[in-house]
Protein backbone atom coordinates (compact mmCIF):
# COMPACT_ATOMS: atom_id res chain seq x y z
CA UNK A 1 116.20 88.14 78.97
CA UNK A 2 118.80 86.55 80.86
CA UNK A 3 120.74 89.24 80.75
CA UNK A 4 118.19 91.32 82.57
CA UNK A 5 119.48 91.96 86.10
CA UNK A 6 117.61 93.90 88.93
CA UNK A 7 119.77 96.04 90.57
CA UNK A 8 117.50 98.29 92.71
CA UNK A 9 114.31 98.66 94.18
CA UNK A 10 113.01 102.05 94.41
CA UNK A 11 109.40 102.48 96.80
CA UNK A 12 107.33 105.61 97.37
CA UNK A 13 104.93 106.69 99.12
CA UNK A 14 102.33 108.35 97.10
CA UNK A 15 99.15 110.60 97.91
CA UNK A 16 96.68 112.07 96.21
CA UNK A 17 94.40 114.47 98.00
CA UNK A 18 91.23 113.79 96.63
CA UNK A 19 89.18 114.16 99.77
CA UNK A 20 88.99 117.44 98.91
CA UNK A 21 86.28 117.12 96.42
CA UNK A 22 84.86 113.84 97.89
CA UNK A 23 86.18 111.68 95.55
CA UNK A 24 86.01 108.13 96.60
CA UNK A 25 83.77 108.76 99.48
CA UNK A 26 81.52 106.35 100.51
CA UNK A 27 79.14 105.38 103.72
CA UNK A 28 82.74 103.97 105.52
CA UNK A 29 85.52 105.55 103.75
CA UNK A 30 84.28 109.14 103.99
CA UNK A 31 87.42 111.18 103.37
CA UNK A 32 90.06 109.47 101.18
CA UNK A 33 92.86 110.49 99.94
CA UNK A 34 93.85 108.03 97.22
CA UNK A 35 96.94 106.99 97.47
CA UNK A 36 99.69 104.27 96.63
CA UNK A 37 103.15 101.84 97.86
CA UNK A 38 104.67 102.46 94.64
CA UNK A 39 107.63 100.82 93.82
CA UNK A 40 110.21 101.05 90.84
CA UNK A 41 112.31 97.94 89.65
CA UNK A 42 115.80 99.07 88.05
CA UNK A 43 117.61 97.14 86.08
CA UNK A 44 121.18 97.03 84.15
CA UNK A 45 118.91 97.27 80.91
CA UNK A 46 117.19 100.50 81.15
CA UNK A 47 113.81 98.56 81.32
CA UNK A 48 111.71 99.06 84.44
CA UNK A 49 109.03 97.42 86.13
CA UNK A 50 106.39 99.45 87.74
CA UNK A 51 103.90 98.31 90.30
CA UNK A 52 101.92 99.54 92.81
CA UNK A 53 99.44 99.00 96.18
CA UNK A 54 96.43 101.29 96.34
CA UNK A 55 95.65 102.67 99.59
CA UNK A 56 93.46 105.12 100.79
CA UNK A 57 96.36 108.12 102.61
CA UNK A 58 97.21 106.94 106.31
CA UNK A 59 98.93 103.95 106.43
CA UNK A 60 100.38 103.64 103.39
CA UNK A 61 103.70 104.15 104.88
CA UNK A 62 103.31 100.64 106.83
CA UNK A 63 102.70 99.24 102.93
CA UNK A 64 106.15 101.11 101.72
CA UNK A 65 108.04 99.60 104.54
CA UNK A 66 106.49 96.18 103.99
CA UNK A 67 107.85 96.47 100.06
CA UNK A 68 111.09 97.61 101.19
CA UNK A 69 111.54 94.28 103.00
CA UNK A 70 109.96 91.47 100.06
CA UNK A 71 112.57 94.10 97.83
CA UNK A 72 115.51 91.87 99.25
CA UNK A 73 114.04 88.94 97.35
CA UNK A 74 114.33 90.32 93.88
CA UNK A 75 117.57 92.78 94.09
CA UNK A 76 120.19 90.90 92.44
CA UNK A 77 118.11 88.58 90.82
CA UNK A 78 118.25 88.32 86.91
CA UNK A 79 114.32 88.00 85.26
CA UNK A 80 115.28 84.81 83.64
CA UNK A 81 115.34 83.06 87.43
CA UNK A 82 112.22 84.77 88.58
CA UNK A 83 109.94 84.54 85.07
CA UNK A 84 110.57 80.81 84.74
CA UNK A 85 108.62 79.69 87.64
CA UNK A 86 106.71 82.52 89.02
CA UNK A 87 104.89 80.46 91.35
CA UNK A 88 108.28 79.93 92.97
CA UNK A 89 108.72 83.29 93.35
CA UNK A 90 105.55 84.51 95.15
CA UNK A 91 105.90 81.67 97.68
CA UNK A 92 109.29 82.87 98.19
CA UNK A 93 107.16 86.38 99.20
CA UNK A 94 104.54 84.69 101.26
CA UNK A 95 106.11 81.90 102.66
CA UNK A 96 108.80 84.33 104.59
CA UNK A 97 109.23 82.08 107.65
CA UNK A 98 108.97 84.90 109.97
CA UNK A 99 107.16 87.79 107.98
CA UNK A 100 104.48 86.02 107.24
CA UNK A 101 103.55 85.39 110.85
CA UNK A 102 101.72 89.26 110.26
CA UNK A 103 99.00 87.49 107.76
CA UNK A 104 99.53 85.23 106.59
CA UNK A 105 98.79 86.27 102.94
CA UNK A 106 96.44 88.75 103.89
CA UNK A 107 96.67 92.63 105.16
CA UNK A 108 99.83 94.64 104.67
CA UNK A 109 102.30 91.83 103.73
CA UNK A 110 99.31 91.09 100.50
CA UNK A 111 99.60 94.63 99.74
CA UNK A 112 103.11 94.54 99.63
CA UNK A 113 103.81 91.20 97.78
CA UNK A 114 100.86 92.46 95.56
CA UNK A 115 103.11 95.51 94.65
CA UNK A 116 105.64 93.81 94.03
CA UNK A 117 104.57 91.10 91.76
CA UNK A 118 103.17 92.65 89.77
CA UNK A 119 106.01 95.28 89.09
CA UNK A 120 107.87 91.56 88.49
CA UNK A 121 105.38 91.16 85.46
CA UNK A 122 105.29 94.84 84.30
CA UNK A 123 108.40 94.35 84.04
CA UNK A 124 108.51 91.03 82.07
CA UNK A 125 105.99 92.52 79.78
CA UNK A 126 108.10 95.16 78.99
CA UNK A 127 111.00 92.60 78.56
CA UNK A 128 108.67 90.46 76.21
CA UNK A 129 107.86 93.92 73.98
CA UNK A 130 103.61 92.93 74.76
CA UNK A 131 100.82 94.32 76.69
CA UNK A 132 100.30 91.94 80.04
CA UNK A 133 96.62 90.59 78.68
CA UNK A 134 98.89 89.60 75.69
CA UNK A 135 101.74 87.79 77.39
CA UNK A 136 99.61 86.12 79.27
CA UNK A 137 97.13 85.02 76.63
CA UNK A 138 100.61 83.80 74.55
CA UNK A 139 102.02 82.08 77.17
CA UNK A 140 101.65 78.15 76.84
CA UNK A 141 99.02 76.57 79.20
CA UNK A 142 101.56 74.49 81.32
CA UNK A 143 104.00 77.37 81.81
CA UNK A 144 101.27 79.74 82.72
CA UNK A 145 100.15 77.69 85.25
CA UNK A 146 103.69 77.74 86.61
CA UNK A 147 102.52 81.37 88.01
CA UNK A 148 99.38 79.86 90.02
CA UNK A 149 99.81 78.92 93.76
CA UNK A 150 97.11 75.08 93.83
CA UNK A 151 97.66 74.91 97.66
CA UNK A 152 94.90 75.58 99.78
CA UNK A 153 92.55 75.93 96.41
CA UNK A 154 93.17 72.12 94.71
CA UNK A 155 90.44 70.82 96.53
CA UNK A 156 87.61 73.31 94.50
CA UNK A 157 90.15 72.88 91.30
CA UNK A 158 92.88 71.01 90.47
CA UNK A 159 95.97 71.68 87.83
CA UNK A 160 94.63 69.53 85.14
CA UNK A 161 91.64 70.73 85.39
CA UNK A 162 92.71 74.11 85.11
CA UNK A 163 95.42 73.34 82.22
CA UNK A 164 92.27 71.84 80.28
CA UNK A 165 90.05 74.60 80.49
CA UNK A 166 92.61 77.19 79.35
CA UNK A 167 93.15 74.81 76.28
CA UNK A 168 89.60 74.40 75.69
CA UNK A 169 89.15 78.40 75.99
CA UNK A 170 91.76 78.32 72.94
CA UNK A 171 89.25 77.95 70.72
CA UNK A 172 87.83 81.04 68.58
CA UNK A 173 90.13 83.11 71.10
CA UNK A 174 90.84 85.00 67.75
CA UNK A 175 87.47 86.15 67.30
CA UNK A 176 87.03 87.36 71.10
CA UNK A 177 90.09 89.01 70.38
CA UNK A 178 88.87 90.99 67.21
CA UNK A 179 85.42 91.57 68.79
CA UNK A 180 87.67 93.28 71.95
CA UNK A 181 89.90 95.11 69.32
CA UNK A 182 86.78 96.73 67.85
CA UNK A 183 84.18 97.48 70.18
CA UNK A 184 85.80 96.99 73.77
CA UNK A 185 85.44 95.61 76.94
CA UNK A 186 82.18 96.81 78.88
CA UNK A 187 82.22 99.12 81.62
CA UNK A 188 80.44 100.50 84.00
CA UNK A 189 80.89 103.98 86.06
CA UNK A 190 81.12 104.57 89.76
CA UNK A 191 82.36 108.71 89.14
CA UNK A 192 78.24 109.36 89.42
CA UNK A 193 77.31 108.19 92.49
CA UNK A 194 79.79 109.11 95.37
CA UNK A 195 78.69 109.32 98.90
CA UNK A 196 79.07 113.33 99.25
CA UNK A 197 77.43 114.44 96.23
CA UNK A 198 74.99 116.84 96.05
CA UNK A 199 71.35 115.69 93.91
CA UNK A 200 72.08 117.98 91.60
CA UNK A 201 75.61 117.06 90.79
CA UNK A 202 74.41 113.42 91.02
CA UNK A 203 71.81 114.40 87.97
CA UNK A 204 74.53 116.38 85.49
CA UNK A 205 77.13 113.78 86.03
CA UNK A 206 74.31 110.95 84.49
CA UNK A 207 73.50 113.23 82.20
CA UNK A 208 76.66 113.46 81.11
CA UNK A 209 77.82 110.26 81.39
CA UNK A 210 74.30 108.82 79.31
CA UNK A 211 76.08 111.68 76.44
CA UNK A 212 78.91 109.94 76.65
CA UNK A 213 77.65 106.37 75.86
CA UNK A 214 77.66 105.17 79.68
CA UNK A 215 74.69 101.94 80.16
CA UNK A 216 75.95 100.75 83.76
CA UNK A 217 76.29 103.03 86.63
CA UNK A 218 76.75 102.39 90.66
CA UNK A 219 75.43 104.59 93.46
CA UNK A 220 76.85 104.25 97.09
CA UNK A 221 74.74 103.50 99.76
CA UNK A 222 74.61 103.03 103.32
CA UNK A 223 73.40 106.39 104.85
CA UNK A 224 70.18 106.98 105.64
CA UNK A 225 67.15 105.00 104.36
CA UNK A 226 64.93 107.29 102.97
CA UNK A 227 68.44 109.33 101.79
CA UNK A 228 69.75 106.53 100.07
CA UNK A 229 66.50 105.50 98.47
CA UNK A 230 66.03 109.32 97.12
CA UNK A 231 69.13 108.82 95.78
CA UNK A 232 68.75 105.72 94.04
CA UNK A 233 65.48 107.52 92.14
CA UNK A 234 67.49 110.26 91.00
CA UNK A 235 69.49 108.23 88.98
CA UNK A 236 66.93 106.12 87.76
CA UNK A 237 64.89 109.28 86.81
CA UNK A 238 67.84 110.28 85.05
CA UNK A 239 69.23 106.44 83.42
CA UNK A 240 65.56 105.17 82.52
CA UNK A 241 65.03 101.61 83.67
CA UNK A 242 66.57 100.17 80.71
CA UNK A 243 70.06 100.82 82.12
CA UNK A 244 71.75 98.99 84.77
CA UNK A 245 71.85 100.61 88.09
CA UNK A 246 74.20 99.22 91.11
CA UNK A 247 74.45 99.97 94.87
CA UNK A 248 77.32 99.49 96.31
CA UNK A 249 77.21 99.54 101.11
CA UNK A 250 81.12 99.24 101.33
CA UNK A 251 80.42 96.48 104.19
CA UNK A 252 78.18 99.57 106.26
CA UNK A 253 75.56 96.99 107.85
CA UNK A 254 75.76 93.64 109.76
CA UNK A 255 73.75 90.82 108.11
CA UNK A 256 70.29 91.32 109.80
CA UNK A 257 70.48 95.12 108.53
CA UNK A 258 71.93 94.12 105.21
CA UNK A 259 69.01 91.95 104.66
CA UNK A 260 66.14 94.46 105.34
CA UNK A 261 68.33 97.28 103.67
CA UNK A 262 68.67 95.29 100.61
CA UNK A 263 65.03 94.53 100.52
CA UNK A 264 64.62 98.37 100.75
CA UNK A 265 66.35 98.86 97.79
CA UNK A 266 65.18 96.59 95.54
CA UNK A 267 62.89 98.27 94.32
CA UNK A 268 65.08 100.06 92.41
CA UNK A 269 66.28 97.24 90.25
CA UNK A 270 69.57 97.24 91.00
CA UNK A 271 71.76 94.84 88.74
CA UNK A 272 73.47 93.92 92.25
CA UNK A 273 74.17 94.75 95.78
CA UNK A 274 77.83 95.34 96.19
CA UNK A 275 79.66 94.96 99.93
CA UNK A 276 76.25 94.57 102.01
CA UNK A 277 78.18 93.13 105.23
CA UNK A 278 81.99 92.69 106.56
CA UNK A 279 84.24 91.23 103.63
CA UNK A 280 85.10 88.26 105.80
CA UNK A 281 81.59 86.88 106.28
CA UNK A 282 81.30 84.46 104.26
CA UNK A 283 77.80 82.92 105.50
CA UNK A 284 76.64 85.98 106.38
CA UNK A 285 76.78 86.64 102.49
CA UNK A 286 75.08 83.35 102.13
CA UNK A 287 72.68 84.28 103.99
CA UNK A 288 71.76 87.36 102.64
CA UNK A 289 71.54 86.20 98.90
CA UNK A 290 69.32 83.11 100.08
CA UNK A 291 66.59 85.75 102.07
CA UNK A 292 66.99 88.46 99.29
CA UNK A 293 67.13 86.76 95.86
CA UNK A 294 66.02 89.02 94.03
CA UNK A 295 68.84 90.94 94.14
CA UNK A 296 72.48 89.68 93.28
CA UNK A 297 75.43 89.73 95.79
CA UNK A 298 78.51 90.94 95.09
CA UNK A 299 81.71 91.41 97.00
CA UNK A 300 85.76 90.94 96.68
CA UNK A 301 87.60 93.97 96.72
CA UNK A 302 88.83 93.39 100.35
CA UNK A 303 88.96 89.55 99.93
CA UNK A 304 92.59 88.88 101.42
CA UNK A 305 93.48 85.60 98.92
CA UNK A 306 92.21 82.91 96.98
CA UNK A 307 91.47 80.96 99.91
CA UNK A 308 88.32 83.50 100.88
CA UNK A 309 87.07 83.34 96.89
CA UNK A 310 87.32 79.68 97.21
CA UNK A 311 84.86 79.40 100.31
CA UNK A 312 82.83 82.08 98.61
CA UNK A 313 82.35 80.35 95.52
CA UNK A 314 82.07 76.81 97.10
CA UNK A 315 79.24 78.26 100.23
CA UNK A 316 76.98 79.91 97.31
CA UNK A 317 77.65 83.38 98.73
CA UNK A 318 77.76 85.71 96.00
CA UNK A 319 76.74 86.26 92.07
CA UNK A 320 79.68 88.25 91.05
CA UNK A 321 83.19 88.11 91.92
CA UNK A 322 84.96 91.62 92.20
CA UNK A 323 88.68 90.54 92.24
CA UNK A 324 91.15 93.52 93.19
CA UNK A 325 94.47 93.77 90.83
CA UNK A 326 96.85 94.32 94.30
CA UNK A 327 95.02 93.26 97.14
CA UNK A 328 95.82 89.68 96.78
CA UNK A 329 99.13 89.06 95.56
CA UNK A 330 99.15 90.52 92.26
CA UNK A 331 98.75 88.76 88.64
CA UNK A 332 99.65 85.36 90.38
CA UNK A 333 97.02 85.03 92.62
CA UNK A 334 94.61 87.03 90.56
CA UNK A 335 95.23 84.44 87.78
CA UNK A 336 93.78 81.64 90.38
CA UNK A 337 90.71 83.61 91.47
CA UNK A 338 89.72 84.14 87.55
CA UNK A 339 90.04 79.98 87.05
CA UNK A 340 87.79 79.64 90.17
CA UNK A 341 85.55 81.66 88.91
CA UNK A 342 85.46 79.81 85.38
CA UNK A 343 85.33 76.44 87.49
CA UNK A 344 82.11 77.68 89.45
CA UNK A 345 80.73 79.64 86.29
CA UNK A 346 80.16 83.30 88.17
CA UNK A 347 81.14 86.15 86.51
CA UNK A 348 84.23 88.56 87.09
CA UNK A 349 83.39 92.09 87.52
CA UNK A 350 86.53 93.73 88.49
CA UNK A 351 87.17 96.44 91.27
CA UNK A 352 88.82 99.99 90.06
CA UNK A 353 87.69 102.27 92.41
CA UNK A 354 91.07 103.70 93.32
CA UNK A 355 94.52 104.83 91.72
CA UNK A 356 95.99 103.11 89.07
CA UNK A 357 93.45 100.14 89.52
CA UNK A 358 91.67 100.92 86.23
CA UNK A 359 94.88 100.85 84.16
CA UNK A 360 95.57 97.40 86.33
CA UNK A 361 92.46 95.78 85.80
CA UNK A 362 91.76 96.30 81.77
CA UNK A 363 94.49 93.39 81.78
CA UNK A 364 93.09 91.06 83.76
CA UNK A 365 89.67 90.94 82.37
CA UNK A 366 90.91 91.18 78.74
CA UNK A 367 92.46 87.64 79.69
CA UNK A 368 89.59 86.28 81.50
CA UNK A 369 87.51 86.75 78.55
CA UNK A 370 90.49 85.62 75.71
CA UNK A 371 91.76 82.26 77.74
CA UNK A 372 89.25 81.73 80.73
CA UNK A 373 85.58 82.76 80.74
CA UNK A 374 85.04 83.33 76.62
CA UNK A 375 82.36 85.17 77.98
CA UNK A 376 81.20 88.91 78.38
CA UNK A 377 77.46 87.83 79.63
CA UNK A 378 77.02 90.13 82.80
CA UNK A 379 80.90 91.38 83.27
CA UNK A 380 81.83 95.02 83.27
CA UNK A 381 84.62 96.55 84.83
CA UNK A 382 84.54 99.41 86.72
CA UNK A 383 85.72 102.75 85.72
CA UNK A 384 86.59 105.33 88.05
CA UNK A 385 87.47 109.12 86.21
CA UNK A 386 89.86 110.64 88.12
CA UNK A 387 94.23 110.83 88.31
CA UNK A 388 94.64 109.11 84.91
CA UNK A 389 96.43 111.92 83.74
CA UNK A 390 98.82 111.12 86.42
CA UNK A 391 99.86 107.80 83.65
CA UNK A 392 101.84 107.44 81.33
CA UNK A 393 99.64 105.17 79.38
CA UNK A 394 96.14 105.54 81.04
CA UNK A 395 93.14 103.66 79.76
CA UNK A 396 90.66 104.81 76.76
CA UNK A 397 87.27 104.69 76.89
CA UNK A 398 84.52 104.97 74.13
CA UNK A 399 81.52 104.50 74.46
CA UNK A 400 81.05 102.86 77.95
CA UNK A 401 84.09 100.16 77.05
CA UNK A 402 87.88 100.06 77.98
CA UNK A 403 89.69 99.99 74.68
CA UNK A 404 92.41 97.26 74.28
CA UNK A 405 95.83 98.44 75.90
CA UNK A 406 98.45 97.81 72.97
CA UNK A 407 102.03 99.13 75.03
CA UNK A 408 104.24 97.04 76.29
CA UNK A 409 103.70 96.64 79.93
CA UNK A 410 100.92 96.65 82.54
CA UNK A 411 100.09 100.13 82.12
CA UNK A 412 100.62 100.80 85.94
CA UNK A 413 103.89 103.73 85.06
CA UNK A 414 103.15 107.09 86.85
CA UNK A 415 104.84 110.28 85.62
CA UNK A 416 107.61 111.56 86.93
CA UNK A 417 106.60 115.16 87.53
CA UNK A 418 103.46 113.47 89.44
CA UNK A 419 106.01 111.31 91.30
CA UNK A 420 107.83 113.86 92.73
CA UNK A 421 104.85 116.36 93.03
CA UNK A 422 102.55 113.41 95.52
CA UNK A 423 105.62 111.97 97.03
CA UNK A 424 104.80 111.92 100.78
CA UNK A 425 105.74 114.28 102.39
CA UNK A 426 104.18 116.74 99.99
CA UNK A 427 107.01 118.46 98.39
CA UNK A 428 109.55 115.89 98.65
CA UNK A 429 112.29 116.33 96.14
CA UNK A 430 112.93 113.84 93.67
CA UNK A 431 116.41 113.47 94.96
CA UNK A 432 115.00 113.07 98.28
CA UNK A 433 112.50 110.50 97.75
CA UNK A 434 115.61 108.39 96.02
CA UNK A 435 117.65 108.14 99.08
CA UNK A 436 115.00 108.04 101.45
CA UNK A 437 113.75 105.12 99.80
CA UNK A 438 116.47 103.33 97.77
């Protein structure tokens, strides 16, 4: 490994138009176009690292240029010096004496650093000839804590209380692991339930997805009341009340409107309320799962950093935590958020709604189970059905569960010919895109 050198940094600008067909569309995010910073470590080995930012079309090119400048920090750099203290590293991205001045750790420079990282462990995967989930469940204890950032978090859990859980969590880790190998990790689908959907597309895509072994589904909400309540019996007329049913308001209502809205919809069971208010309000979350208990709260796709999941955790806020593979800074801080979790004992659900976050997320949660949680009791990860064929090594699914990634990597590698076919501009030539972006 020492021999490994980064030489370049490649970044792109990538956008898929799925607007078109309302993909993604929700009671905020109406028309987007899912899209990605996607950047390309190259190295005097032939090995790459691949990682990537979603984003949602406009604005993505503020993400590329934000890569482009944290790329200065790894060009030159051999993988030895970055892999053998990788919590080093990412303060060396966040801690940018000027840069960081735009968050800090939050926004565009998170997307970026997120990006980047984890193209650093993509490519250290690759390196290491494993699947991420499996270099990280191999890694010893102490040096995988190396990776974790303590400051601003120590106070809700310290280092040796982390280092002892993941050695406690050792323990029948080779069962979990054959359990995962033969039946999966549980999912649930969001590809049912989109905002712009007609009723009866809403009612063939459950039907098809109960054919297809599907037990958890999630309906957006957030429109109008009596809309969003017809909707929410269609798909329990087609799922039965035996299956789990989410809603999911993509942070559409204030607290006071959150509250009655979620009282609205309770009566349709669902397994929990997803994004009722802003991201950042923490009490306001609080507030609604005290005056609504019925229902559970969920929220973190568009939590900026560890920092927020701390406070969200320690105020009693929410029920599930929906960690995001990029938003935060990548596997680093994503490994922090999954040992807060553990600490506070709520479960991880993780986000995928978006490009390459599926193939992204498998990882994580295969780890949180195998080292952290040992526990599948209410966690599913979402599964969004659309661009996959855009990856090299997309995820499988049977039967309602992601099926154990086995290639070396972090699954995250687009194709080429889908490179150069979604490079912004549209059309850009391969050639092109290299120099405009080297």
């Amino acid at each position: 490994m020492n021999e490994i050198l980064i030489t370049s940094v490649r970044v792109i600008d990538l956008r898929f138009p799925t607007s078109q067909e309302s993909i993604g569309s929700d009671a905020v995010n109406k028309d987007p176009d899912y899209s990605a910073a996607y950047c390309i470590l190259e190295t005097n080995s032939g090995l790459e690292g691949h990682g990537l930012t979603f984003t949602l079309g406009r604005g993505t090119d503020l993400v590329v240029q934000a890569v482009r400048y944290l790329s200065r920090y790894v060009v030159n750099r051999t993988l030895s010096s970055l892999t053998e203290d990788l919590g080093a590293f990412s303060r060396q991205l966040t801690d940018d004496s000027q840069f960081r001045w735009l968050g800090p750790e939050k926004g565009v420079i998170h997307l970026a650093t997120g990006a980047l990282l984890n193209a650093v462990w993509d490519l250290y995967a690759r390196a290491e000839g494993k699947p991420l989930w499996q270099l990280l469940v191999d890694l010893d204890p102490a040096q995988l804590l190396k990776a974790v950032e303590f400051r601003y978090i120590d106070d809700a859990i310290s280092r040796s209380e982390a280092l002892d859980l993941l050695i406690a969590r050792r323990e029948g880790q080779q069962e979990r692991l054959a359990q995962l190998r033969e039946t999966g990790y549980p999912a649930y689908t969001t590809s049912v339930g989109w905002f712009g959907y007609s009723e009866e597309k809403i009612r063939r895509l459950c039907h098809e997805a109960l054919a297809e072994g599907w037990t958890h589904f999630k309906l957006k909400v957030g429109g109008d009341p009596a809309d969003d309540l017809h909707r929410g019996r269609t798909v329990r007329e087609e799922i039965g009340w035996t299956n789990k049913l989410m809603v999911d308001a993509n942070q559409k209502w204030g607290v006071l409107e959150a509250i009655e809205r979620t009282r609205q919809l309770a009566e349709l069971k669902p397994w929990w309320m997803e994004e009722p208010t802003n991201p950042d309000d923490i009490l306001g979350h609080a507030r609604i799962r005290r005056e609504v208990p019925q229902v559970r709260i969920a929220t973190g796709e568009h939590c900026h950093n560890r920092i927020m999941f701390k406070q969200f955790l320690q105020a009693k806020a929410i029920d599930v935590v929906q960690l995001d593979s990029c938003r935060v800074a990548g596997v680093n801080e994503n490994l922090a958020i999954l040992l807060l979790a553990a600490k506070f004992d709520v479960p991880v659900c993780p986000h995928a709604g978006g490009v390459g976050l599926c193939e992204y997320v498998q990882h994580l949660a295969a780890f949180d189970y195998l080292s952290v949680s040992a526990s599948l009791e209410n966690r599913v990860i979402e599964y969004v059905d659309h661009l996959h064929e855009h990856f090299l090594t997309p995820v499988h699914i049977r039967n309602g569960h992601y099926l154990l990634p086995e290639e070396p990597g972090y699954s995250i590698q687009i194709r080429k010919d889908s490179l150069i076919r979604f490079a912004y501009p549209t059309g850009a030539a391969w050639s092109e895109v290299r120099s405009n972006h080297a």
